[in-house]
Structures are given as C-alpha cells and as structure tokens.
PDB file of N, CA and C in Angstrom:
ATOM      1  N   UNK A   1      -9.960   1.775   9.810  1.00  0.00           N
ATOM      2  CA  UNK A   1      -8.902   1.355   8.904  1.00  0.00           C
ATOM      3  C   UNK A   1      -8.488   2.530   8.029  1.00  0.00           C
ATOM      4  N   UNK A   2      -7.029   2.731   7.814  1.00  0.00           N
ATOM      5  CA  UNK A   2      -6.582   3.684   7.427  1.00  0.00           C
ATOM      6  C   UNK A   2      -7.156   3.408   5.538  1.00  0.00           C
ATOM      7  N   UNK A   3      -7.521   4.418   4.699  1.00  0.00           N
ATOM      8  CA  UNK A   3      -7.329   4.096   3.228  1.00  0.00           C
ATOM      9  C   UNK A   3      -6.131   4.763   2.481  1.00  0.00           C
ATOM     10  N   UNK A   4      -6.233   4.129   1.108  1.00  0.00           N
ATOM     11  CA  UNK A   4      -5.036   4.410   0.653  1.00  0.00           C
ATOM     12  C   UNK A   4      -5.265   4.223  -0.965  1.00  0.00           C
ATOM     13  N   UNK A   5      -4.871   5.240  -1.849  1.00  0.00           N
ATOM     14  CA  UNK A   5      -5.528   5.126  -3.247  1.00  0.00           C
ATOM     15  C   UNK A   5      -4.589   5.483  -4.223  1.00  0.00           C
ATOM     16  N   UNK A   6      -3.700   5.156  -4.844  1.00  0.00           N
ATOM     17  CA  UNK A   6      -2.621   5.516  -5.960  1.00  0.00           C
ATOM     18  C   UNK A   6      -3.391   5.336  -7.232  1.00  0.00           C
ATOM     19  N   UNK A   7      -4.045   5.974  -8.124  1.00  0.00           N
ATOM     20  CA  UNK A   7      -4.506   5.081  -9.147  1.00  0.00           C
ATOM     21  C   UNK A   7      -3.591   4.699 -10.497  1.00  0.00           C
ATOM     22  N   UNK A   8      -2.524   4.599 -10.106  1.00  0.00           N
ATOM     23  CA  UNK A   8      -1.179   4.586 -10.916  1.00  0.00           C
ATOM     24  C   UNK A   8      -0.493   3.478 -10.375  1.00  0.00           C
ATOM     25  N   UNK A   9      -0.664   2.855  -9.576  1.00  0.00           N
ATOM     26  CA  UNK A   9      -0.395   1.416  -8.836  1.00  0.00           C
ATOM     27  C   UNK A   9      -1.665   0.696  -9.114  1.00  0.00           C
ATOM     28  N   UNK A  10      -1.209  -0.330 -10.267  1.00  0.00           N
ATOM     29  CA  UNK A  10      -2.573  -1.399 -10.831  1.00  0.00           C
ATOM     30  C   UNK A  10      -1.765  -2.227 -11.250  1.00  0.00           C
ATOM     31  N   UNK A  11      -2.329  -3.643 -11.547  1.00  0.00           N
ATOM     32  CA  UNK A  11      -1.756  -5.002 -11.729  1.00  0.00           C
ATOM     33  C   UNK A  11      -0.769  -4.661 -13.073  1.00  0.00           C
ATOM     34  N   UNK A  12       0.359  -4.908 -13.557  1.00  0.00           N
ATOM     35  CA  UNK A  12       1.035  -4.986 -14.638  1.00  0.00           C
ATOM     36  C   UNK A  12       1.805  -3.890 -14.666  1.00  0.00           C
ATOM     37  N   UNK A  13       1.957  -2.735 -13.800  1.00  0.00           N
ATOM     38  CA  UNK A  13       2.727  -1.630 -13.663  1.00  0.00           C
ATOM     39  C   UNK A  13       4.379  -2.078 -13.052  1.00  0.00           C
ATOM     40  N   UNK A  14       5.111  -1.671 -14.093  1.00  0.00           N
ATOM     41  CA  UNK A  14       6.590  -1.761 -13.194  1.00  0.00           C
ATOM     42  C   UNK A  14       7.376  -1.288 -12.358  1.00  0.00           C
ATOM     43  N   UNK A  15       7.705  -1.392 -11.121  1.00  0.00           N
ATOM     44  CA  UNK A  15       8.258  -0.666  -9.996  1.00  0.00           C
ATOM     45  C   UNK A  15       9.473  -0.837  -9.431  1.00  0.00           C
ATOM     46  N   UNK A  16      10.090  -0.255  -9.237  1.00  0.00           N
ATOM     47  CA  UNK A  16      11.142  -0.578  -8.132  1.00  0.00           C
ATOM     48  C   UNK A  16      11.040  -0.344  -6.697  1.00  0.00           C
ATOM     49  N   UNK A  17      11.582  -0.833  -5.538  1.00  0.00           N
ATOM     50  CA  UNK A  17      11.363  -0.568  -3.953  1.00  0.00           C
ATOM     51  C   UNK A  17      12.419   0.295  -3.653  1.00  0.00           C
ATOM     52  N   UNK A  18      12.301   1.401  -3.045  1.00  0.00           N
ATOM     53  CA  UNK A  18      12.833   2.933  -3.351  1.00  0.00           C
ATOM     54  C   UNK A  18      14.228   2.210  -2.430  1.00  0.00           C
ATOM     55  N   UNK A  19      14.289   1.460  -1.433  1.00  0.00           N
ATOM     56  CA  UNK A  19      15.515   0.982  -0.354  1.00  0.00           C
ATOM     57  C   UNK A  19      15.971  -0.537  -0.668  1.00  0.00           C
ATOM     58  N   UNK A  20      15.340  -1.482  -0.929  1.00  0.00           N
ATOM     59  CA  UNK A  20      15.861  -2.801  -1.722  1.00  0.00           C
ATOM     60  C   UNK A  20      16.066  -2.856  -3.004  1.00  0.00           C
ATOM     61  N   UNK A  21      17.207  -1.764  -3.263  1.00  0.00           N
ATOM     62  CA  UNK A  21      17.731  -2.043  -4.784  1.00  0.00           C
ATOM     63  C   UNK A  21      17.886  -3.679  -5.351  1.00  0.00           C
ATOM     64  N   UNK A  22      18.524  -4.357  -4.552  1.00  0.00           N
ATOM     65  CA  UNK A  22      19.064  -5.552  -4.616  1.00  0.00           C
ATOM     66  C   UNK A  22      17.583  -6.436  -5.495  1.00  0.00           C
ATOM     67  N   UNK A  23      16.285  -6.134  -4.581  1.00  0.00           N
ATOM     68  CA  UNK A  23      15.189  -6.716  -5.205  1.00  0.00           C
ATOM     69  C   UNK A  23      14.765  -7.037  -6.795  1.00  0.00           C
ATOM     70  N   UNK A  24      15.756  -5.475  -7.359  1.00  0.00           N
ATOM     71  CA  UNK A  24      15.273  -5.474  -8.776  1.00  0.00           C
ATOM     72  C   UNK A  24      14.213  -5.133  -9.226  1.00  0.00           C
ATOM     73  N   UNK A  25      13.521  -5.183 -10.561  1.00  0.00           N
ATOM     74  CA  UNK A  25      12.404  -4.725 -11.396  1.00  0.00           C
ATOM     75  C   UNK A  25      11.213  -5.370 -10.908  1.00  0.00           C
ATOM     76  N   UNK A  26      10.247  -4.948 -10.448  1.00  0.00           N
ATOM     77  CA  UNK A  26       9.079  -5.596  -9.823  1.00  0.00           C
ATOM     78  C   UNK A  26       7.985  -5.361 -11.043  1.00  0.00           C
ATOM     79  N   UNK A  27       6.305  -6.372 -10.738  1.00  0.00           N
ATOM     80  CA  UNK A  27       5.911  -5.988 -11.761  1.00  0.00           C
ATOM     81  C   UNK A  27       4.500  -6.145 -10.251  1.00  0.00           C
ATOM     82  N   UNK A  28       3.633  -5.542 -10.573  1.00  0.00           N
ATOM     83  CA  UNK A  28       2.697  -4.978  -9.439  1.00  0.00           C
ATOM     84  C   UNK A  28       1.903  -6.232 -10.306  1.00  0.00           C
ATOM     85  N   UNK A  29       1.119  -7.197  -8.779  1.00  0.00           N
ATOM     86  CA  UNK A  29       0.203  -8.219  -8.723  1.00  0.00           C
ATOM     87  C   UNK A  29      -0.926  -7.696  -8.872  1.00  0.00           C
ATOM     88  N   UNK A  30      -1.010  -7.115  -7.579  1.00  0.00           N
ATOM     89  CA  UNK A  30      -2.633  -6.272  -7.006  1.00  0.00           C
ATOM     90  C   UNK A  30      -2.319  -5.712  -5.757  1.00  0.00           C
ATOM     91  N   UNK A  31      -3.502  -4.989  -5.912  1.00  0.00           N
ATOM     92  CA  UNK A  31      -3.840  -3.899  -5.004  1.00  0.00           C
ATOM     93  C   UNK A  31      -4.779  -3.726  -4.085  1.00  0.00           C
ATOM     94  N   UNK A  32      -4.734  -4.076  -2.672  1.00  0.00           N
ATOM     95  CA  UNK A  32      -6.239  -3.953  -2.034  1.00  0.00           C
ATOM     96  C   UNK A  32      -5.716  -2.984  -0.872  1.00  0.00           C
ATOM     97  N   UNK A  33      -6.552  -1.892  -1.113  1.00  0.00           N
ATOM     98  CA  UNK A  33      -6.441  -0.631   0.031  1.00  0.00           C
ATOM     99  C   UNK A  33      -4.741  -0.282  -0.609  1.00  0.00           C
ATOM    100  N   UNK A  34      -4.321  -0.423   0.573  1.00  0.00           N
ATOM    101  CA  UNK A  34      -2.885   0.115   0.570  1.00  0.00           C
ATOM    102  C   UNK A  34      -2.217  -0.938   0.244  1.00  0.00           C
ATOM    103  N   UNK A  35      -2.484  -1.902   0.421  1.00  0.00           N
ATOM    104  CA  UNK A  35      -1.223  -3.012   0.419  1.00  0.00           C
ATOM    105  C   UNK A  35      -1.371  -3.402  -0.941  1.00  0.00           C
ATOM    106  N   UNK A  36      -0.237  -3.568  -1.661  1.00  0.00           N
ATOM    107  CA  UNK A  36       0.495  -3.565  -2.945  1.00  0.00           C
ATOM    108  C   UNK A  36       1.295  -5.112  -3.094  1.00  0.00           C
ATOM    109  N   UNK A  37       0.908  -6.089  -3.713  1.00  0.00           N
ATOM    110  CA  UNK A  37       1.649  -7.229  -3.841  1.00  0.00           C
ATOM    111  C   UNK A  37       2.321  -7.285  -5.259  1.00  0.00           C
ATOM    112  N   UNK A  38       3.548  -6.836  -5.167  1.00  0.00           N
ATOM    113  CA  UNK A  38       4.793  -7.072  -6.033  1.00  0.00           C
ATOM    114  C   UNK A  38       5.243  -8.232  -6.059  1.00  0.00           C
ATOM    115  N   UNK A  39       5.969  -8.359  -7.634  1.00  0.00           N
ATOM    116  CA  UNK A  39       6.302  -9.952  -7.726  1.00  0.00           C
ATOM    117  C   UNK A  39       7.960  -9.313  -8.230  1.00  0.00           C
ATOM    118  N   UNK A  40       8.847  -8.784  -7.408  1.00  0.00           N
ATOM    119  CA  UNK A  40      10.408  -8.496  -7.493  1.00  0.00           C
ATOM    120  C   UNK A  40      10.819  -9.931  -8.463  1.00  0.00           C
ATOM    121  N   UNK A  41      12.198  -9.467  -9.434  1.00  0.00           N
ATOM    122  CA  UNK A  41      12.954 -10.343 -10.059  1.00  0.00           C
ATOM    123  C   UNK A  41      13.780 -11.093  -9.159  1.00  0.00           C
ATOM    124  N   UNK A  42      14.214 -10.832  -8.067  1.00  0.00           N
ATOM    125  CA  UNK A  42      15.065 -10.975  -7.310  1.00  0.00           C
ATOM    126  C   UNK A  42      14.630 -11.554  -5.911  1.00  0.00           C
ATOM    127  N   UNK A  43      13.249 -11.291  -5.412  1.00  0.00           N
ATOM    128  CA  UNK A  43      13.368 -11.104  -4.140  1.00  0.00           C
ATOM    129  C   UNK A  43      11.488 -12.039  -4.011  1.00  0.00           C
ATOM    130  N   UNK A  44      11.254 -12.185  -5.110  1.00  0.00           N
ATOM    131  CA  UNK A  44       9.632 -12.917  -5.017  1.00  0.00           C
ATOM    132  C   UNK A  44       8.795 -11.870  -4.872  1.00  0.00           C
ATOM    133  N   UNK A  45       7.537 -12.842  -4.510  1.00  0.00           N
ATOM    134  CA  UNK A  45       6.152 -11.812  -4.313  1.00  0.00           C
ATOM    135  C   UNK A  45       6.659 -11.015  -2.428  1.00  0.00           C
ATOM    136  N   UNK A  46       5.984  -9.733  -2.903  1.00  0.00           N
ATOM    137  CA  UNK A  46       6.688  -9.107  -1.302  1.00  0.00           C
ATOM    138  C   UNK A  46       5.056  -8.286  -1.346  1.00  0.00           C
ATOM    139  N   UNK A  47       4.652  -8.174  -0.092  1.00  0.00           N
ATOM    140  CA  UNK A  47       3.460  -7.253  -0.115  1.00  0.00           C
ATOM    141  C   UNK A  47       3.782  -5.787   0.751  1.00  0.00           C
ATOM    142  N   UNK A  48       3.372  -4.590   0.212  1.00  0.00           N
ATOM    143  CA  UNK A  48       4.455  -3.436   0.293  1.00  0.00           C
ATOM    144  C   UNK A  48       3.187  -2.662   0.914  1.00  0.00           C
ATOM    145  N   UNK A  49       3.160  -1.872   1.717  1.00  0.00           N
ATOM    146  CA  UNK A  49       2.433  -1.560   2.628  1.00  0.00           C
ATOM    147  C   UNK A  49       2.608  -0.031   1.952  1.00  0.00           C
ATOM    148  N   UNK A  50       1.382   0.869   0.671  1.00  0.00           N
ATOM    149  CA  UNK A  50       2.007   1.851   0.004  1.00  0.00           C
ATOM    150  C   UNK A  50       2.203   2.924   0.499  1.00  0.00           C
ATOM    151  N   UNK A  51       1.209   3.000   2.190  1.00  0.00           N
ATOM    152  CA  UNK A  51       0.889   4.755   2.668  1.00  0.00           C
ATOM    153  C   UNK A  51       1.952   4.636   3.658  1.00  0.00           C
ATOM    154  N   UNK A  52       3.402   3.587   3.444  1.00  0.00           N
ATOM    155  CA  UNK A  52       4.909   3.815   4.434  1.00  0.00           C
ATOM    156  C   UNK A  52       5.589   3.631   3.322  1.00  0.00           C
ATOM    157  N   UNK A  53       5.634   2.849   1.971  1.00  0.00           N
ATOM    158  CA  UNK A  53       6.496   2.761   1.322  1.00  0.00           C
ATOM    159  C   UNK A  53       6.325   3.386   0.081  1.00  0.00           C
ATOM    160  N   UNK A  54       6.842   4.463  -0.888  1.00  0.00           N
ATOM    161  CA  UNK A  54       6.297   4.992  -1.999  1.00  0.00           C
ATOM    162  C   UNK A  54       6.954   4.678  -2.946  1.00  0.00           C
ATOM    163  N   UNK A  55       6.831   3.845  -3.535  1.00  0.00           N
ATOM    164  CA  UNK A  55       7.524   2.455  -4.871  1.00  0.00           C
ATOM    165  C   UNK A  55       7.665   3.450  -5.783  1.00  0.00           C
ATOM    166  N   UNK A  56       8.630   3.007  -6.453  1.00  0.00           N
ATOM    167  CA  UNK A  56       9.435   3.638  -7.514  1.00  0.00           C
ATOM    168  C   UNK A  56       8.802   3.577  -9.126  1.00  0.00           C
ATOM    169  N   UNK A  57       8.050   3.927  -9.865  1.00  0.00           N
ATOM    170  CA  UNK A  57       7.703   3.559 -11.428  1.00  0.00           C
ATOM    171  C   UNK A  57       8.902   3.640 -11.809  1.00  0.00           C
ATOM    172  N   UNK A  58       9.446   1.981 -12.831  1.00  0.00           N
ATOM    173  CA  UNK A  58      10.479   1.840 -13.951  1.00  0.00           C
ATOM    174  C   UNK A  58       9.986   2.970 -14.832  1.00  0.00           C
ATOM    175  N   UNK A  59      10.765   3.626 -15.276  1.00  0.00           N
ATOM    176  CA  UNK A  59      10.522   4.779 -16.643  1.00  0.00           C
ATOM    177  C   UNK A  59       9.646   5.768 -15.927  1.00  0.00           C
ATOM    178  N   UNK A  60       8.817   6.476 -16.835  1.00  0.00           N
ATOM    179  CA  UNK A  60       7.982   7.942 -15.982  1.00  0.00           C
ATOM    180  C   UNK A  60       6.829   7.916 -14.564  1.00  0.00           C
ATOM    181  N   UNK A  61       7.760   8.758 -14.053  1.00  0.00           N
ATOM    182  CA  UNK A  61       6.244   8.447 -13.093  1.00  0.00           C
ATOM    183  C   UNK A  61       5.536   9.186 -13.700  1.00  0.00           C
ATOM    184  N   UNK A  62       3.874   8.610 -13.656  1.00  0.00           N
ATOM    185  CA  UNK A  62       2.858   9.112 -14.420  1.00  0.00           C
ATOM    186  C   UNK A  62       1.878  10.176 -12.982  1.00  0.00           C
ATOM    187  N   UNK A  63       2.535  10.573 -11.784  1.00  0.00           N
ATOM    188  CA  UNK A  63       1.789  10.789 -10.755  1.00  0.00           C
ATOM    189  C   UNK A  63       2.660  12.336 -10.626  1.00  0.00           C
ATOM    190  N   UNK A  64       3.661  12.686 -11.588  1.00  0.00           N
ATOM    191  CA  UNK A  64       4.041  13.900 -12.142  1.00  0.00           C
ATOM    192  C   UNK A  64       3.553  14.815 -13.471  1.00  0.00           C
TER     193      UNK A  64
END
C-alpha cells in the first residue's frame, strides 16, 4: 500500500479542490493514509485521494 503524509491536512483545516471550483470552501473531516474526507459547501462530504489530488489551503499555505 502506497503511504501518504501531509501534516498540514488535519480535521478542521480549510481547503479548496484545485479543479471543482464549483465545490466551494471545504473544511477537512479526517485523514487516513492518503485519503482525505472533505465536507465541500457545495458539493458534501467527498473523499479526495491526496498523493493524485493536492487540495488547495483557504488563506496561507503553511507547507511554504
């Protein structure tokens, strides 16, 4: 199994999905391995697969 470790992706962090603008302001559920369960304003809980998709931080990314 592939791993996968952001430690800047944790429950209560705000994100956006870098290609479903439409989704809106997400707020990060949890985190197991790679997979990332976002709860989008727009679009519900979506589970985001992080080592294909690299989610957007609302305001600073802290991984700069």
């Amino acid at each position: 199994m592939d791993t996968f470790w952001d430690p800047f992706l944790e429950p209560g962090v705000l994100v956006r999905h870098p290609t479903e603008i439409a989704w809106g302001l997400g707020q990060v559920q949890s985190v197991a391995g790679r997979k990332v369960t976002v709860n989008f304003e727009h679009a519900g809980k979506q589970t985001i697969d992080a080592a294909v998709v690299t989610l957007v931080f609302a305001g600073d990314d802290p991984r700069k």
